[in-house]
Protein backbone atom coordinates (compact mmCIF):
# COMPACT_ATOMS: atom_id res chain seq x y z
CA UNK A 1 93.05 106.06 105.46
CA UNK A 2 90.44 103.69 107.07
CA UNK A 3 89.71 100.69 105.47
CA UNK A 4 85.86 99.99 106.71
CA UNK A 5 85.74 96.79 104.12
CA UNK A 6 88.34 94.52 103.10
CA UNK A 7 89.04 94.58 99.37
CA UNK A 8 88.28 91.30 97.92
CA UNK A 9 91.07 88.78 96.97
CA UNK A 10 92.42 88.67 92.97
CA UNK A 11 90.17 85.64 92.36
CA UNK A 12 86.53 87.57 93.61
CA UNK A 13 86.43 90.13 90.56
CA UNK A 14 83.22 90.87 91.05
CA UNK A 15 83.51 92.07 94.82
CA UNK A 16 86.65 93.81 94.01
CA UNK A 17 84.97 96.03 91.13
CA UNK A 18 81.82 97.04 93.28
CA UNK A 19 84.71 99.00 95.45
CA UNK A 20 85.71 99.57 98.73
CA UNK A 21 84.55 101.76 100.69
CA UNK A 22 86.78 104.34 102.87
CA UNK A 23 86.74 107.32 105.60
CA UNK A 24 89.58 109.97 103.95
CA UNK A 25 90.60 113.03 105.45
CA UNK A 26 90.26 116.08 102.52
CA UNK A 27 93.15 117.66 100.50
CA UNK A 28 92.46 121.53 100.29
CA UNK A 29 93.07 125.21 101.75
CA UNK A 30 91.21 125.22 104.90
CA UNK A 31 91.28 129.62 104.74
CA UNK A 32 87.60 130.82 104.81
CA UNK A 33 88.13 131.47 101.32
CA UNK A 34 88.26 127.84 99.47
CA UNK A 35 85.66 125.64 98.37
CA UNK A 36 87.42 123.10 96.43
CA UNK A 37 88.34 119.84 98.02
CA UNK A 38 89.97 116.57 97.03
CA UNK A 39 89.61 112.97 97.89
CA UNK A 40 92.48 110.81 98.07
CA UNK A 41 91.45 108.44 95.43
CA UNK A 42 88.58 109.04 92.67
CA UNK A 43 85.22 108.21 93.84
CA UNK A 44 81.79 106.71 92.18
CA UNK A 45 79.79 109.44 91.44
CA UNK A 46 76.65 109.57 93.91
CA UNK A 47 78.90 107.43 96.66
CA UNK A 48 80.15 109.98 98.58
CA UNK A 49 79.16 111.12 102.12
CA UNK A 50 81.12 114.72 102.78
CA UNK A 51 81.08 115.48 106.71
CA UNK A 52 81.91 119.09 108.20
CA UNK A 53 82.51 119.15 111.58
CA UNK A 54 81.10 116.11 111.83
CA UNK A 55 77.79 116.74 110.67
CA UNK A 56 76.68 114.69 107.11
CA UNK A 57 76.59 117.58 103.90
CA UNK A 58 74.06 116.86 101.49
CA UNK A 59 75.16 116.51 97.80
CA UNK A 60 73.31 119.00 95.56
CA UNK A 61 72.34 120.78 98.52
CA UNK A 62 75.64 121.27 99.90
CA UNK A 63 78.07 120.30 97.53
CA UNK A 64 78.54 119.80 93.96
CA UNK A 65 80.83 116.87 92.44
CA UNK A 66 82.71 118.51 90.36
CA UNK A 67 85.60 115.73 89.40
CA UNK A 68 86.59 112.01 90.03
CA UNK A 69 88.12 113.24 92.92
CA UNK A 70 87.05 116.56 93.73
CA UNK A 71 84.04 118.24 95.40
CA UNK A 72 82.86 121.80 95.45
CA UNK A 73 81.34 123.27 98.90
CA UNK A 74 78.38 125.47 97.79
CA UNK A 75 78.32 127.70 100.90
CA UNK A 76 80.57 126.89 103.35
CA UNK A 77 84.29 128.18 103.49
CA UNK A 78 86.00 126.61 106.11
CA UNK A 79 88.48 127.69 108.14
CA UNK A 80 92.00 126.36 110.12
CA UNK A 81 90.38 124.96 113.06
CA UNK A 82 87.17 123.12 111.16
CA UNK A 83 87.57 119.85 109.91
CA UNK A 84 86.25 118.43 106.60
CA UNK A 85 86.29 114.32 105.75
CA UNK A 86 84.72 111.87 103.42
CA UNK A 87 83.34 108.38 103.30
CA UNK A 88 82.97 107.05 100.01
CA UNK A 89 83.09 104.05 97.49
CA UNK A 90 85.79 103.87 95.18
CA UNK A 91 85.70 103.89 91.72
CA UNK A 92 87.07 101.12 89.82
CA UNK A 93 89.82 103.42 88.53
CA UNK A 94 90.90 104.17 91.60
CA UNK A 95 92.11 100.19 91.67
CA UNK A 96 94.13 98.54 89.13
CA UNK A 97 94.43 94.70 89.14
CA UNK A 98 97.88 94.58 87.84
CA UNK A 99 99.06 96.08 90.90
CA UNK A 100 97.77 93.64 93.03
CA UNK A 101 98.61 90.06 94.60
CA UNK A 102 99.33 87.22 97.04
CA UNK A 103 102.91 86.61 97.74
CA UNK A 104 103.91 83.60 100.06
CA UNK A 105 106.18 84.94 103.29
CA UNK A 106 109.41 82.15 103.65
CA UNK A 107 110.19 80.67 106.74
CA UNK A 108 112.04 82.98 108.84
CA UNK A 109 111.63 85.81 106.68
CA UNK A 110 112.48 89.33 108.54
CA UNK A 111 111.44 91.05 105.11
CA UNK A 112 109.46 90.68 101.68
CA UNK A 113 110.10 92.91 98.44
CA UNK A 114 107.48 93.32 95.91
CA UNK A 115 108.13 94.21 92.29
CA UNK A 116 105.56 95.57 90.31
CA UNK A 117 104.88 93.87 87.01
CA UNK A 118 105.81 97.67 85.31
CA UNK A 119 107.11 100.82 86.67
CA UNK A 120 104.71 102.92 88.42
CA UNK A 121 105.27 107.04 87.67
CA UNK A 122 105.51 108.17 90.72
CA UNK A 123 105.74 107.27 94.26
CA UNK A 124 102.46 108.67 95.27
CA UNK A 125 100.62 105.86 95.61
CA UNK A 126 99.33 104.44 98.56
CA UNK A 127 99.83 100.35 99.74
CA UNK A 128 96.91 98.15 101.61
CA UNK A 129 98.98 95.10 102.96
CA UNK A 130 97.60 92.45 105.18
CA UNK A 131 99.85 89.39 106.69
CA UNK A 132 97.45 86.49 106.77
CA UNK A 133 98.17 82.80 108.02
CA UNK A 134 96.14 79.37 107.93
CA UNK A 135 98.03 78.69 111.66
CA UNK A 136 95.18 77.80 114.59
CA UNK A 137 97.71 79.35 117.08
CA UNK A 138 99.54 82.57 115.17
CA UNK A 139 102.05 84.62 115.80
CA UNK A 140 101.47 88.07 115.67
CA UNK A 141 103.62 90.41 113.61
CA UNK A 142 103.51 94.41 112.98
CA UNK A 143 105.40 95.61 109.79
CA UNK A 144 106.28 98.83 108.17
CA UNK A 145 106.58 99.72 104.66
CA UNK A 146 109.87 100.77 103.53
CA UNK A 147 111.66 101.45 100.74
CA UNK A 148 109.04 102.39 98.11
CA UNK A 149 109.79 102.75 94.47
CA UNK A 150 108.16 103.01 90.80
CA UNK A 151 109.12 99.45 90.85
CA UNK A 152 107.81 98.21 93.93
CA UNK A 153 107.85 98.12 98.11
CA UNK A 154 109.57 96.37 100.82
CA UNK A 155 107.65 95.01 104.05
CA UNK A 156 109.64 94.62 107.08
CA UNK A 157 108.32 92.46 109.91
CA UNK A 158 108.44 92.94 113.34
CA UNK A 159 110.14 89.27 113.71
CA UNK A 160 111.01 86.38 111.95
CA UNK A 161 107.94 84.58 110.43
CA UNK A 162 107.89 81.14 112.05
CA UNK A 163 105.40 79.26 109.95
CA UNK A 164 105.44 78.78 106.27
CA UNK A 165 101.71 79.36 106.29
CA UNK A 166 102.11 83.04 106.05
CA UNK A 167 100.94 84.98 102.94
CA UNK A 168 101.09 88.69 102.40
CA UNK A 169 98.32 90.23 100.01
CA UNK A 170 98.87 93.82 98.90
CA UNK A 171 96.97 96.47 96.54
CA UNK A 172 98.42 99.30 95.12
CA UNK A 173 96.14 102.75 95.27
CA UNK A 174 96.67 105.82 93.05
């Protein structure tokens, strides 16, 4: 997934309930046969851009929406070597602002675990995490997510975080 806009911080509601948009690769059979497809999170209705081999498909014309996160190709059946993505704007479903937050990094933290507020159902969601500092001069570190659970995720860094100024924000998808 390609995040083309950041999602707004806890405190800007408003932003973070218009939805973000994102570039998703499709879910579905590509056998010359299918015509169903699937986004990775439900989209708004009317907000979706579906591209076949890279040309724009026209909603209506080429496509029906037939779910919150499921389109219906009206005559095109692709095949293995085609290739079928979406840009769209996400519904406010698709987000839930209980699974979202701001976490301070410690000094010479290597890690940072997050636990939800309740148990998730599954571990199918997906994780947006950015490391952000206040530092005019910052370090730069990579990090992986590891160890993901209904009850929450741990972020490893690629070093220990030398300023206190570090924050990590992170938003849950489903």
């Amino acid at each position: 997934m390609i995040i083309l806009r950041k999602i707004a911080s806890p405190s800007d509601q408003e932003i973070y309930r218009s939805g973000t948009v994102v570039a998703d690769t499709i879910a579905g059979a590509l056998n010359g046969s299918n015509k169903t497809f699937y986004t990775t999170y439900n989209y708004k209705h009317d907000h979706i851009t579906v591209y076949y081999n890279g040309q724009a498909l026209h909603p209506d014309n080429d496509f029906y929406q037939t779910g919150d996160n499921e389109f219906q190709l009206i005559y095109i059946e692709p095949l293995p070597d085609e290739n079928i993505r979406a840009t769209y704007e996400l519904n406010a479903s698709s987000l839930d602002p209980s699974y979202r937050s701001r976490v301070s990094v410690p000094l010479g933290a290597t890690s940072q675990s997050i636990t939800f507020v309740s148990p998730l159902p599954d571990t199918t969601y997906n994780i947006s995490v950015d490391l952000v500092t206040s530092d005019t001069s910052p370090s730069v570190y990579g990090w992986v997510i590891a160890q993901k659970t209904i009850n929450g995720f741990t972020v490893f860094f690629s070093g220990e975080i030398d300023s206190s100024n570090y924050v990590l924000e992170w938003e849950v998808f489903r």
